[in-house]
PDB file of N, CA and C in Angstrom:
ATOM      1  N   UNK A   1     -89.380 -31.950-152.855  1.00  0.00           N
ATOM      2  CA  UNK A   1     -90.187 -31.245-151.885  1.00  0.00           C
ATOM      3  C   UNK A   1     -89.890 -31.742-150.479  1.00  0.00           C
ATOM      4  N   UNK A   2     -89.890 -33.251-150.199  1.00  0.00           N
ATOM      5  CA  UNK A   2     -89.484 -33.448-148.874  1.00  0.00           C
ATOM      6  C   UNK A   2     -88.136 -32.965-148.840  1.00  0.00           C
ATOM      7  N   UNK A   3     -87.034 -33.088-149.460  1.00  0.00           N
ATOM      8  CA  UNK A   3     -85.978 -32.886-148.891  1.00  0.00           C
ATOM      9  C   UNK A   3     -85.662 -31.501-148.421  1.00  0.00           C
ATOM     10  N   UNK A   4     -86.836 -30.560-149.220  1.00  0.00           N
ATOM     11  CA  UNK A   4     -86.435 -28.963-148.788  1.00  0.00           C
ATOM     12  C   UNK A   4     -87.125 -29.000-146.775  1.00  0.00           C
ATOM     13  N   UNK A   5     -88.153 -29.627-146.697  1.00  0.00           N
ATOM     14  CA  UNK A   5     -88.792 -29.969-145.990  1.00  0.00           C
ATOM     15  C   UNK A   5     -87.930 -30.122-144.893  1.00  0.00           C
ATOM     16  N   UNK A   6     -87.129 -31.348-145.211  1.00  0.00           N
ATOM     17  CA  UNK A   6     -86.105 -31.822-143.986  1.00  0.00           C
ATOM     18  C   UNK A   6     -84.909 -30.820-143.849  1.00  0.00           C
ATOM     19  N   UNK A   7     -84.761 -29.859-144.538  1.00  0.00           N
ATOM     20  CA  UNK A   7     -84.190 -28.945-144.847  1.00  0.00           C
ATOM     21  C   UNK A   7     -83.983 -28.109-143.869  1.00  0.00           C
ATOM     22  N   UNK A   8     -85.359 -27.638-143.871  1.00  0.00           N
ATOM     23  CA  UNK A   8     -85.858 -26.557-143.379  1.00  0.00           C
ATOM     24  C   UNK A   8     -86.126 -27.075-141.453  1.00  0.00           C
ATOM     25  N   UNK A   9     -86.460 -28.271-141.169  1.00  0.00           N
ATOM     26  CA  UNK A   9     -86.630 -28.994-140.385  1.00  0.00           C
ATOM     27  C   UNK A   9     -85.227 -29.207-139.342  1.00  0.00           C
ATOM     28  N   UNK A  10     -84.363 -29.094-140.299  1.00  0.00           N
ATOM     29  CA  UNK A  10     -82.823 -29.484-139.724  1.00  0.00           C
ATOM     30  C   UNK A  10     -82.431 -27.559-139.105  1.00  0.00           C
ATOM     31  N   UNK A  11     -82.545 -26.914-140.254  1.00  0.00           N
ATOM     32  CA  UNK A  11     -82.303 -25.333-140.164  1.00  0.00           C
ATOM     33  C   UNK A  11     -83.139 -24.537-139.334  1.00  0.00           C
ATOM     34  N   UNK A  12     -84.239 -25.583-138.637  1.00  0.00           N
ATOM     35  CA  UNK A  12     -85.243 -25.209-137.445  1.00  0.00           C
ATOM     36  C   UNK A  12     -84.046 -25.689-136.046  1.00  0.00           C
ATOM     37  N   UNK A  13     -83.980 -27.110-136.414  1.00  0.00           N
ATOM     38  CA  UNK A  13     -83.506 -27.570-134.962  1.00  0.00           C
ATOM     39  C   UNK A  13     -81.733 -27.067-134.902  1.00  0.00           C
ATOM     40  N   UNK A  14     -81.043 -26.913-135.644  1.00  0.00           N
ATOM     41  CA  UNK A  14     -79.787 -25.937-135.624  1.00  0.00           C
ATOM     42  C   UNK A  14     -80.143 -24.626-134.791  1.00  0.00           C
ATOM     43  N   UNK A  15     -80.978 -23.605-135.351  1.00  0.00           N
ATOM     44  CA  UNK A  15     -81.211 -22.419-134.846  1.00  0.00           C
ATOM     45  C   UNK A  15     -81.742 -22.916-133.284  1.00  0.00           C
ATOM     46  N   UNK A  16     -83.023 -24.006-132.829  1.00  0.00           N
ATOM     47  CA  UNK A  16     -82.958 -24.279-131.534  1.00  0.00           C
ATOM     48  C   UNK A  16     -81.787 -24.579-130.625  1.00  0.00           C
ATOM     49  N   UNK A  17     -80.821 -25.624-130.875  1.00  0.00           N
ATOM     50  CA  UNK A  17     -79.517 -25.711-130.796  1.00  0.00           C
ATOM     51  C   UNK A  17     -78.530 -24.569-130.236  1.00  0.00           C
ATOM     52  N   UNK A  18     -78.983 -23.889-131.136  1.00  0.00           N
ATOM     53  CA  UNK A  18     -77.866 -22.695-131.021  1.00  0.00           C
ATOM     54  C   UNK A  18     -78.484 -21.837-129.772  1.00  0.00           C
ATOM     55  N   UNK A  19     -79.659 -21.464-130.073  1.00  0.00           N
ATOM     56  CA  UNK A  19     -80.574 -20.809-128.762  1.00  0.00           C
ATOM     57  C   UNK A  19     -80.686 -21.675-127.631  1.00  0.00           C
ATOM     58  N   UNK A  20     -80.362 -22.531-126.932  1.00  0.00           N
ATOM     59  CA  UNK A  20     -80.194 -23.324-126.519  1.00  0.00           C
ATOM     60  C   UNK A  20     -78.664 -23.054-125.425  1.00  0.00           C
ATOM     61  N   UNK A  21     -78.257 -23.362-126.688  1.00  0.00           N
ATOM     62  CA  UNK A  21     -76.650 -23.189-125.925  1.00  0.00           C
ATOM     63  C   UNK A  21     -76.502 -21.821-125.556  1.00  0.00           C
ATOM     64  N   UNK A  22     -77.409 -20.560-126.333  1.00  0.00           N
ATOM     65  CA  UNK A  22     -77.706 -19.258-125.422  1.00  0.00           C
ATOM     66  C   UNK A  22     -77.917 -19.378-124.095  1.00  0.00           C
ATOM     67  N   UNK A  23     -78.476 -19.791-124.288  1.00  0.00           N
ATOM     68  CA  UNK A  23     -79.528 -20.168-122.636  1.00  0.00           C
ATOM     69  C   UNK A  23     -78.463 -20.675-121.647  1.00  0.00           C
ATOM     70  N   UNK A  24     -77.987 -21.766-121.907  1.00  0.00           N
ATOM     71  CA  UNK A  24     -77.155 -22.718-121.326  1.00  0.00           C
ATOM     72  C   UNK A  24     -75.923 -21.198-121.237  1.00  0.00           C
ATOM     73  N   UNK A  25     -75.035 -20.781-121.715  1.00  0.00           N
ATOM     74  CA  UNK A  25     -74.122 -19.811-121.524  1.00  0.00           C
ATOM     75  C   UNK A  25     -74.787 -18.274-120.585  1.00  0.00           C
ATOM     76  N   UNK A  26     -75.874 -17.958-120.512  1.00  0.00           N
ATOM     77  CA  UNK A  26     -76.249 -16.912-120.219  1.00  0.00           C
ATOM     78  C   UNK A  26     -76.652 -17.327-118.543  1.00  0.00           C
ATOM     79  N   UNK A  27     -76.989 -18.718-118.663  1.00  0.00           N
ATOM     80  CA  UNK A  27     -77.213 -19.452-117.162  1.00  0.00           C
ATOM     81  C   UNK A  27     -75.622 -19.261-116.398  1.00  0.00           C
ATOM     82  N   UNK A  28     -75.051 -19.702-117.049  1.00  0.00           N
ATOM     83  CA  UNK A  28     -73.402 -19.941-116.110  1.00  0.00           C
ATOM     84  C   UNK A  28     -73.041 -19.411-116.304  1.00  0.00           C
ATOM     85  N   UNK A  29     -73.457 -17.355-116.926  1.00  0.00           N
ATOM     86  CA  UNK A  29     -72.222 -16.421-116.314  1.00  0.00           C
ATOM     87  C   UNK A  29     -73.139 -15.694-115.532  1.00  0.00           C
ATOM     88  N   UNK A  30     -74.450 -16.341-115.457  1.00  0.00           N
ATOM     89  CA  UNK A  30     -75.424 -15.261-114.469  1.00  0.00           C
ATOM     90  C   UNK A  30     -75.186 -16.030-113.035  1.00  0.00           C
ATOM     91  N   UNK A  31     -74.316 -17.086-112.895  1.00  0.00           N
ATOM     92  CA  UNK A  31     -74.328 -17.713-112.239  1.00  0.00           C
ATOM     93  C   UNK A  31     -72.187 -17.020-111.045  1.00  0.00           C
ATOM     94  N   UNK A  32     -71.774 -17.548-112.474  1.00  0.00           N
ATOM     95  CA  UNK A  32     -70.623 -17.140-112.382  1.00  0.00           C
ATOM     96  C   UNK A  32     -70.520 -15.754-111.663  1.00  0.00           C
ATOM     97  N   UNK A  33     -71.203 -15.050-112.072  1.00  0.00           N
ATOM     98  CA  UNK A  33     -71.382 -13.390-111.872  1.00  0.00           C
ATOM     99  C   UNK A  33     -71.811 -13.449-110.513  1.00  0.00           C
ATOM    100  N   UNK A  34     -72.872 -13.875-109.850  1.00  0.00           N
ATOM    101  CA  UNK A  34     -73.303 -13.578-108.895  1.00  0.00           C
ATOM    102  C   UNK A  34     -72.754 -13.433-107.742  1.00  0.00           C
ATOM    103  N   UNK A  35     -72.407 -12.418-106.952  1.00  0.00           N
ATOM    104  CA  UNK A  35     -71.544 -11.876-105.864  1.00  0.00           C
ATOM    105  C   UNK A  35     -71.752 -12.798-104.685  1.00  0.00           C
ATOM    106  N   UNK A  36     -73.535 -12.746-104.693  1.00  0.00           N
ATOM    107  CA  UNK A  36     -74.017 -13.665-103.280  1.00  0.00           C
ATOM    108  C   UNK A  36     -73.339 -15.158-103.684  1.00  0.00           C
ATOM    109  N   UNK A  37     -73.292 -16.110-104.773  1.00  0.00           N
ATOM    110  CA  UNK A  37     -72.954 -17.472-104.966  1.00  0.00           C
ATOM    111  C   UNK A  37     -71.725 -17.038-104.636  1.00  0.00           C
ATOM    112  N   UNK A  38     -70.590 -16.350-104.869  1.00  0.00           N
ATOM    113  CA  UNK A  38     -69.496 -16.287-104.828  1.00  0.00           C
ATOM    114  C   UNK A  38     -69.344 -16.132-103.523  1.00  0.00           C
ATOM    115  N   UNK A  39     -69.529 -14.918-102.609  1.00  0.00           N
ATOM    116  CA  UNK A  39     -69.832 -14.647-101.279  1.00  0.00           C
ATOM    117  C   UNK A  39     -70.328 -16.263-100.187  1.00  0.00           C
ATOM    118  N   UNK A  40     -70.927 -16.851-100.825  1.00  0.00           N
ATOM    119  CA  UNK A  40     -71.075 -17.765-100.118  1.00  0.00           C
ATOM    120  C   UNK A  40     -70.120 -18.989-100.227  1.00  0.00           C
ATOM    121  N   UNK A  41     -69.807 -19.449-101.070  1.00  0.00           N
ATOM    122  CA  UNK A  41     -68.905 -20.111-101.678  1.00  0.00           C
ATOM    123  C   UNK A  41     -67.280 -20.141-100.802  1.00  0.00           C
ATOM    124  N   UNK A  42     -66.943 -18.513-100.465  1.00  0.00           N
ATOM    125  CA  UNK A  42     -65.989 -18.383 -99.981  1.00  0.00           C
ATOM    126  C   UNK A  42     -66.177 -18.323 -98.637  1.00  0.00           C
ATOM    127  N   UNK A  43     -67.432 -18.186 -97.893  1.00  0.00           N
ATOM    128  CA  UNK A  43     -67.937 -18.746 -96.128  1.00  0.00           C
ATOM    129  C   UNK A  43     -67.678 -19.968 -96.406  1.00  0.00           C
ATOM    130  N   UNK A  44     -68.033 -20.684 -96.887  1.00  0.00           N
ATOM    131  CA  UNK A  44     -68.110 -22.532 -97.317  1.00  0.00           C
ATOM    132  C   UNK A  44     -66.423 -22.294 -97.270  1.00  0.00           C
ATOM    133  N   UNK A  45     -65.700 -22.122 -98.137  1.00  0.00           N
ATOM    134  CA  UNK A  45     -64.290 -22.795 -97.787  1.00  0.00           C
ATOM    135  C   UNK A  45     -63.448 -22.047 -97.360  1.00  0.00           C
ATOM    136  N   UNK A  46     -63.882 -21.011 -96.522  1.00  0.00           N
ATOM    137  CA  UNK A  46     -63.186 -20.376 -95.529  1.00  0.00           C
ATOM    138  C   UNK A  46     -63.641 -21.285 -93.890  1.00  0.00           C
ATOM    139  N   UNK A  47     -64.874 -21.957 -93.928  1.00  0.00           N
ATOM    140  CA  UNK A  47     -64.944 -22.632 -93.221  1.00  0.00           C
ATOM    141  C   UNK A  47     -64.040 -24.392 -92.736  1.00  0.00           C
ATOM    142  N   UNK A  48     -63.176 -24.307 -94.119  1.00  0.00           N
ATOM    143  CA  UNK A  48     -62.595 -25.521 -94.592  1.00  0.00           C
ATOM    144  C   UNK A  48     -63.094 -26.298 -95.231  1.00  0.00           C
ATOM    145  N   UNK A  49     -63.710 -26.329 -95.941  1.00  0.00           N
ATOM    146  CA  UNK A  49     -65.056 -27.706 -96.883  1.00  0.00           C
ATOM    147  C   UNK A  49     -64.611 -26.699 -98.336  1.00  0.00           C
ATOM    148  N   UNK A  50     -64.249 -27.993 -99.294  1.00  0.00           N
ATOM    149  CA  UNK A  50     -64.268 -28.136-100.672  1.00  0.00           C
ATOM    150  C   UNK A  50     -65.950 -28.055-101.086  1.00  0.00           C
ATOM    151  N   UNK A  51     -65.905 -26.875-102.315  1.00  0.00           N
ATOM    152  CA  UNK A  51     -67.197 -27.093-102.816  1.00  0.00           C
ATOM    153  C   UNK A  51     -67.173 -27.226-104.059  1.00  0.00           C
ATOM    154  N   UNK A  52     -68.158 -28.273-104.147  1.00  0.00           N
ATOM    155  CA  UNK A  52     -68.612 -28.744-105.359  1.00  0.00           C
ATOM    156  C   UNK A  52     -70.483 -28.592-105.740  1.00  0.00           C
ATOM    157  N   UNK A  53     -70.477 -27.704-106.766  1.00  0.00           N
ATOM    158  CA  UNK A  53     -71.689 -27.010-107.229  1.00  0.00           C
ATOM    159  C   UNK A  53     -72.056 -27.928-108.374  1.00  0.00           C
ATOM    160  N   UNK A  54     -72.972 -28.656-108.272  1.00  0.00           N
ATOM    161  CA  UNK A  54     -74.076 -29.042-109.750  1.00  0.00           C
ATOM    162  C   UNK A  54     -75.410 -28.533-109.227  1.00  0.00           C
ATOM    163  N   UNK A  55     -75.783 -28.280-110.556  1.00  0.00           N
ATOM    164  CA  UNK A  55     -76.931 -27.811-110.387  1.00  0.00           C
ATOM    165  C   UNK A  55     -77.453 -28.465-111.961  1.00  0.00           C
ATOM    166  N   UNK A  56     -78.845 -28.697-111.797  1.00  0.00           N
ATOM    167  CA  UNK A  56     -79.556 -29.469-112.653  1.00  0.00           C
ATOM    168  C   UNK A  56     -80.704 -28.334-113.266  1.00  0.00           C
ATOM    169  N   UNK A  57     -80.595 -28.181-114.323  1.00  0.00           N
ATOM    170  CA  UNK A  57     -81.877 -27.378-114.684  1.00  0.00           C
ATOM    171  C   UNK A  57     -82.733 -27.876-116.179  1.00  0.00           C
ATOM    172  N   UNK A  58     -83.985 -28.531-116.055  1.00  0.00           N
ATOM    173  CA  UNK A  58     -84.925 -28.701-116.752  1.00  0.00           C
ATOM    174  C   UNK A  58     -86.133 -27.902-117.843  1.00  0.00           C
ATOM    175  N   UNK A  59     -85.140 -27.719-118.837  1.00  0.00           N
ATOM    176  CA  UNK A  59     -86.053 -27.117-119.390  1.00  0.00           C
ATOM    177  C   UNK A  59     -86.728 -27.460-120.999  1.00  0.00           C
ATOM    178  N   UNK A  60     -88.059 -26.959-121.183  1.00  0.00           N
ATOM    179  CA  UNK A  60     -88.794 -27.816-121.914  1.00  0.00           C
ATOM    180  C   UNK A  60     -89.328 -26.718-122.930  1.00  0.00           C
ATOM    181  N   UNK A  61     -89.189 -27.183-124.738  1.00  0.00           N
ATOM    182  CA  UNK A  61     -89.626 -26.343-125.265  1.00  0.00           C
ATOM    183  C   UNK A  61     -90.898 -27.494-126.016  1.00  0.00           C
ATOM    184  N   UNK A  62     -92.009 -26.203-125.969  1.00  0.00           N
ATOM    185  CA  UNK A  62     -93.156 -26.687-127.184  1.00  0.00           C
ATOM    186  C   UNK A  62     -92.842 -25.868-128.242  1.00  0.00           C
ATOM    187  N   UNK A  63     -93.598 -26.440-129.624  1.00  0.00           N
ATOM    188  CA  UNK A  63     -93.960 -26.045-130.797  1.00  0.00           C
ATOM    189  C   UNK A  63     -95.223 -25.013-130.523  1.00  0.00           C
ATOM    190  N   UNK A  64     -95.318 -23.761-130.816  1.00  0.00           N
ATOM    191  CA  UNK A  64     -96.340 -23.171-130.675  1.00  0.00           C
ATOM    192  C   UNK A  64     -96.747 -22.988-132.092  1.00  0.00           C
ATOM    193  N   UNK A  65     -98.420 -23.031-131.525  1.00  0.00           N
ATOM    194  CA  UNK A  65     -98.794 -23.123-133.064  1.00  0.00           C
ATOM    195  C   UNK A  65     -99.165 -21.913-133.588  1.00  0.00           C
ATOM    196  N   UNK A  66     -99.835 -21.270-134.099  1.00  0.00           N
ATOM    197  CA  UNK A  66    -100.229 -19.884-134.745  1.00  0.00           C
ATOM    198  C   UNK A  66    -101.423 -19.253-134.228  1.00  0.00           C
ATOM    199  N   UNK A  67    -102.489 -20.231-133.391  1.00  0.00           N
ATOM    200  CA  UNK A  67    -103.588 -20.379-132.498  1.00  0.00           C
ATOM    201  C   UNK A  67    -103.039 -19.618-131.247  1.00  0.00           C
ATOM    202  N   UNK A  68    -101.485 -20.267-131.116  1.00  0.00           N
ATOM    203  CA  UNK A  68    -101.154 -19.519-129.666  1.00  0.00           C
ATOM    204  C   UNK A  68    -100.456 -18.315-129.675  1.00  0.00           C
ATOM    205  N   UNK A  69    -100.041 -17.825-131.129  1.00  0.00           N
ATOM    206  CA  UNK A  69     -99.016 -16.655-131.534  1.00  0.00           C
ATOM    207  C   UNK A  69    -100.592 -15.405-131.172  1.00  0.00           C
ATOM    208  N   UNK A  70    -101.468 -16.054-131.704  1.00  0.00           N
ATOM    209  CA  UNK A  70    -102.898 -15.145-132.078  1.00  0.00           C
ATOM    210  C   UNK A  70    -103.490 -14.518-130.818  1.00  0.00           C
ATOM    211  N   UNK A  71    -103.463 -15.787-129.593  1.00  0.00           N
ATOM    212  CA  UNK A  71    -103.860 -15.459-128.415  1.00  0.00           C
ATOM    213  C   UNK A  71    -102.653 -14.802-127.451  1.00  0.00           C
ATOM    214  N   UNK A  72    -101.314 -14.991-127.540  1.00  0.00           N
ATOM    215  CA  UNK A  72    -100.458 -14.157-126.771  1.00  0.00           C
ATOM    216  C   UNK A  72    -100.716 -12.555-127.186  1.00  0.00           C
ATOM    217  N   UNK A  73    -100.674 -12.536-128.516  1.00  0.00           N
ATOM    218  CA  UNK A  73    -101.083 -11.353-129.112  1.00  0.00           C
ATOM    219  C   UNK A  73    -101.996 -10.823-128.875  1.00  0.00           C
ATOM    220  N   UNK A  74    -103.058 -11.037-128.526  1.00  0.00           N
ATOM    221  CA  UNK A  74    -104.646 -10.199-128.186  1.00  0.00           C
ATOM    222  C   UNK A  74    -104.167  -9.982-126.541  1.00  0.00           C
ATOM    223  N   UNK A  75    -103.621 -11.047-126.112  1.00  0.00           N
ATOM    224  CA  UNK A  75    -103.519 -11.115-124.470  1.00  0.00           C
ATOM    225  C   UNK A  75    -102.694  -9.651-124.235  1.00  0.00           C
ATOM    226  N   UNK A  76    -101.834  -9.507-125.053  1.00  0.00           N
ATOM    227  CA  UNK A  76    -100.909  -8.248-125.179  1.00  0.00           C
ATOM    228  C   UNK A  76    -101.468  -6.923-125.173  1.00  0.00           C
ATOM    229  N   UNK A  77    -102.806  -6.703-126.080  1.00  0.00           N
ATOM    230  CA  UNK A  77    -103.132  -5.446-126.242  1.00  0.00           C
ATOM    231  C   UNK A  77    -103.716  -5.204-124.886  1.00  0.00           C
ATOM    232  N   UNK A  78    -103.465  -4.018-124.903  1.00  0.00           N
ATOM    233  CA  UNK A  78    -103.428  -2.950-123.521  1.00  0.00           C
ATOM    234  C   UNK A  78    -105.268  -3.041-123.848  1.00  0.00           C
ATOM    235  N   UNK A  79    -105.958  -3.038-123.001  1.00  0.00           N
ATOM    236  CA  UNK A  79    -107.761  -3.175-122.793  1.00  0.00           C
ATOM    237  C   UNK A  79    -108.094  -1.485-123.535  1.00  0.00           C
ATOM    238  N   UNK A  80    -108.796  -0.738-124.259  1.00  0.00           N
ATOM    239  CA  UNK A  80    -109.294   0.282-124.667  1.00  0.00           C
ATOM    240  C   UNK A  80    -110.202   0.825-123.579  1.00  0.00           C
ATOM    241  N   UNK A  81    -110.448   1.941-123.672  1.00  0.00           N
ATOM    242  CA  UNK A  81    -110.566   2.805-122.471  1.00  0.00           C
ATOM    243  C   UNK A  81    -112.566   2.845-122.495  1.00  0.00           C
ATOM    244  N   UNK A  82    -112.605   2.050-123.982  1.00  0.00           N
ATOM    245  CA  UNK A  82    -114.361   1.867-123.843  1.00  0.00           C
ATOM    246  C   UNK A  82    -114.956   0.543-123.224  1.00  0.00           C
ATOM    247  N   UNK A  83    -113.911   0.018-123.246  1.00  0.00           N
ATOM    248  CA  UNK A  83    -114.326  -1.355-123.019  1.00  0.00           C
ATOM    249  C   UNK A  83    -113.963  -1.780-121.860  1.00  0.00           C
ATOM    250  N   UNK A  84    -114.507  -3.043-121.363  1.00  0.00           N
ATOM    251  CA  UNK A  84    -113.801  -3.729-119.948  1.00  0.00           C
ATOM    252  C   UNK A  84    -113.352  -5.095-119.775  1.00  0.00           C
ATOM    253  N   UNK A  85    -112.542  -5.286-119.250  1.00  0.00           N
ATOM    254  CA  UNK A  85    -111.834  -6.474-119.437  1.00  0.00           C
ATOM    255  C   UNK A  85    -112.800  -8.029-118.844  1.00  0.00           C
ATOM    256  N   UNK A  86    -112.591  -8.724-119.660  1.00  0.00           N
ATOM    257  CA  UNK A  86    -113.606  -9.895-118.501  1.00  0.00           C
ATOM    258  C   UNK A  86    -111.993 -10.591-118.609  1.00  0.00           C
ATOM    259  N   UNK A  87    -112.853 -12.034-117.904  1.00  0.00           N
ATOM    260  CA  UNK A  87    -111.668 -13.230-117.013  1.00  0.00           C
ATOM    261  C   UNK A  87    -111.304 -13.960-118.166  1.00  0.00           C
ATOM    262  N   UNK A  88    -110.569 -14.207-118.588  1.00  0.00           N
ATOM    263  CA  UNK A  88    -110.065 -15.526-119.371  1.00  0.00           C
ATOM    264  C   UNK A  88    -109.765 -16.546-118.696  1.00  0.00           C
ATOM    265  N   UNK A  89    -110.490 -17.709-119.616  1.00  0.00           N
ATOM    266  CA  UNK A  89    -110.003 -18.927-119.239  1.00  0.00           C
ATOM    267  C   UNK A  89    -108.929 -19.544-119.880  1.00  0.00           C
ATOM    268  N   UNK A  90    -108.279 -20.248-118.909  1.00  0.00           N
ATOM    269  CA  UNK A  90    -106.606 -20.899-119.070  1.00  0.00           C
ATOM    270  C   UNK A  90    -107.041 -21.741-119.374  1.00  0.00           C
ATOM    271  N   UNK A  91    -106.229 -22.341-120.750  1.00  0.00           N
ATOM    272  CA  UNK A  91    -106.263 -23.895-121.560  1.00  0.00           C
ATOM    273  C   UNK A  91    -105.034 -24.871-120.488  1.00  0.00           C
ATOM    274  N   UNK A  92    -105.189 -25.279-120.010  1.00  0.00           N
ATOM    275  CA  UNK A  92    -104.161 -26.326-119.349  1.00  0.00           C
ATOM    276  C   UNK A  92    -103.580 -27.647-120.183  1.00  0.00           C
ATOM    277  N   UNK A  93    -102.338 -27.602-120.691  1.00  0.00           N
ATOM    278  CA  UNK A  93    -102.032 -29.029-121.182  1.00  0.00           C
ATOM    279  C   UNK A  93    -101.845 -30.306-120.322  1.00  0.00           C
ATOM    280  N   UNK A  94    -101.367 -31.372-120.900  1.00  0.00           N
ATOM    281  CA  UNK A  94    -101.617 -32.300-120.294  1.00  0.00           C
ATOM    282  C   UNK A  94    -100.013 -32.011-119.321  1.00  0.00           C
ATOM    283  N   UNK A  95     -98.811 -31.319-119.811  1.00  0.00           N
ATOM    284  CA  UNK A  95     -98.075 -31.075-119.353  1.00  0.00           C
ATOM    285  C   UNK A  95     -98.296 -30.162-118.083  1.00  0.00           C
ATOM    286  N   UNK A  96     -98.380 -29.236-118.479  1.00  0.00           N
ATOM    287  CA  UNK A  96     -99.171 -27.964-117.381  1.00  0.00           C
ATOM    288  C   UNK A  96     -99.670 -29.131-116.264  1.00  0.00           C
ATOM    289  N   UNK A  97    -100.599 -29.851-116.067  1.00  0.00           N
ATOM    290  CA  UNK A  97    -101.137 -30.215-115.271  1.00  0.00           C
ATOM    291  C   UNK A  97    -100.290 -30.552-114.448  1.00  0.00           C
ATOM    292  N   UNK A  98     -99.231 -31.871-114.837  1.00  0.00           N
ATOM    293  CA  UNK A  98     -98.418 -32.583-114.406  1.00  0.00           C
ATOM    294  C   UNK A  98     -96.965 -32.200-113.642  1.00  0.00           C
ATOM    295  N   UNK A  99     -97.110 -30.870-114.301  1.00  0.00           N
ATOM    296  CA  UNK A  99     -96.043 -30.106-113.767  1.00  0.00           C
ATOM    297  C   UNK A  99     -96.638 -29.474-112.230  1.00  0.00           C
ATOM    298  N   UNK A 100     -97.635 -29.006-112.259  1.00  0.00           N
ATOM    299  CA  UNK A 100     -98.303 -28.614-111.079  1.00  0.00           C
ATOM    300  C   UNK A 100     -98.696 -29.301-109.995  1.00  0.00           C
ATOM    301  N   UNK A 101     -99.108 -30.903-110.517  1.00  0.00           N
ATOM    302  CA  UNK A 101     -99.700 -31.737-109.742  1.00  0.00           C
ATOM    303  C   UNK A 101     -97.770 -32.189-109.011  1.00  0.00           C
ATOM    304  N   UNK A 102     -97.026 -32.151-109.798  1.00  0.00           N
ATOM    305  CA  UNK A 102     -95.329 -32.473-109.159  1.00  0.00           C
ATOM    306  C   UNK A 102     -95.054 -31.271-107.979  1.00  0.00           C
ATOM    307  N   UNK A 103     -95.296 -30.243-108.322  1.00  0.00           N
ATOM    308  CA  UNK A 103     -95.250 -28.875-107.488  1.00  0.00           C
ATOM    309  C   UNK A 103     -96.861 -28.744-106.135  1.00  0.00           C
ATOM    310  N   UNK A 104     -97.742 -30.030-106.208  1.00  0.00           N
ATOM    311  CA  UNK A 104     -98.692 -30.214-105.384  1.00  0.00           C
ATOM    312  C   UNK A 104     -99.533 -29.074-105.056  1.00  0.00           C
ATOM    313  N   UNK A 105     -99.575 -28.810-106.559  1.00  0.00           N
ATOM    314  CA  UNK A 105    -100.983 -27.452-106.858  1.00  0.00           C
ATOM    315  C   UNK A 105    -101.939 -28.351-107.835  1.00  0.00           C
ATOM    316  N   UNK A 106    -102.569 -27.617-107.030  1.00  0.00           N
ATOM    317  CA  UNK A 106    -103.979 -28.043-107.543  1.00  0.00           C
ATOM    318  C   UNK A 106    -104.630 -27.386-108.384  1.00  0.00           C
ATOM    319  N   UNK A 107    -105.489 -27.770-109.640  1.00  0.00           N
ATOM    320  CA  UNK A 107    -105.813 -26.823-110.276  1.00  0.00           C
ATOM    321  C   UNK A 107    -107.531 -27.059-110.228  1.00  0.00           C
ATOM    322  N   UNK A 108    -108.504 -26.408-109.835  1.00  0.00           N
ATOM    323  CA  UNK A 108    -110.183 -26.720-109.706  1.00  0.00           C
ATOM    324  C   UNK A 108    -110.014 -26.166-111.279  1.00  0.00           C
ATOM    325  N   UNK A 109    -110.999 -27.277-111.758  1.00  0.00           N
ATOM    326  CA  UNK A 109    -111.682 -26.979-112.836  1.00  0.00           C
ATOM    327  C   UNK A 109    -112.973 -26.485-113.160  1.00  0.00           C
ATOM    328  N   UNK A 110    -113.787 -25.236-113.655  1.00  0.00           N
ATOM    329  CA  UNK A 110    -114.887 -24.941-113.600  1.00  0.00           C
ATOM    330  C   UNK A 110    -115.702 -25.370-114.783  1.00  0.00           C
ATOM    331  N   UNK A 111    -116.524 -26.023-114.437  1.00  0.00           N
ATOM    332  CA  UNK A 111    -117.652 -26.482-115.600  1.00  0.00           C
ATOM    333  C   UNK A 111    -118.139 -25.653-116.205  1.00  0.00           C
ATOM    334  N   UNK A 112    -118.278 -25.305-117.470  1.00  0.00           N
ATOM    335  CA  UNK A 112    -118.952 -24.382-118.598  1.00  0.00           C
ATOM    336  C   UNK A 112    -120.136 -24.404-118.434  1.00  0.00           C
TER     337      UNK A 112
END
């Protein structure tokens, strides 16, 4: 039983992997592609200056759980024409926060 487990665990993080390196390939020909990067690129060494492009990009996956498959899903349905929409409140992780408080947003919290 564990080993189907780790199995299945390995045949999770392969398929991330692979989507992954989607990402990573779909970044550097959207990059590659772009007329303006290119366009500029060639002001830069038509001006005489060698360019050298890194670019760093951070990105972060969670495990979503079935709690959050449930709520993207309701968030989705279009409101019915009897009813009216109220406000939802945003769950903030401990990430969320930290990411915002780095970006020097603030988030007010309202007491229940």
């Amino acid at each position: 039983m564990l080993e189907v487990a780790r199995r299945r665990g390995l045949d999770l993080d392969e398929q991330l992997k692979r989507l992954m390196q989607e990402l990573g390939n779909a970044i550097n020909e959207s990059l590659s592609d772009s007329d303006r990067i290119a366009a500029a690129i060639g002001e830069i060494k038509r001006a005489g200056y060698d360019v050298f492009l890194v670019l760093e990009a951070t990105i972060g996956f969670n495990k979503r759980t079935e709690e959050d498959d449930e709520a993207e899903a309701a968030a989705e349905e279009p409101p019915s024409s009897h009813t009216h929409q109220t406000a939802r409140r945003i769950r903030w992780t401990a990430q969320d926060q930290k990411f915002l408080r780095a970006l020097k947003i603030s988030v007010d919290e309202e007491s229940d």
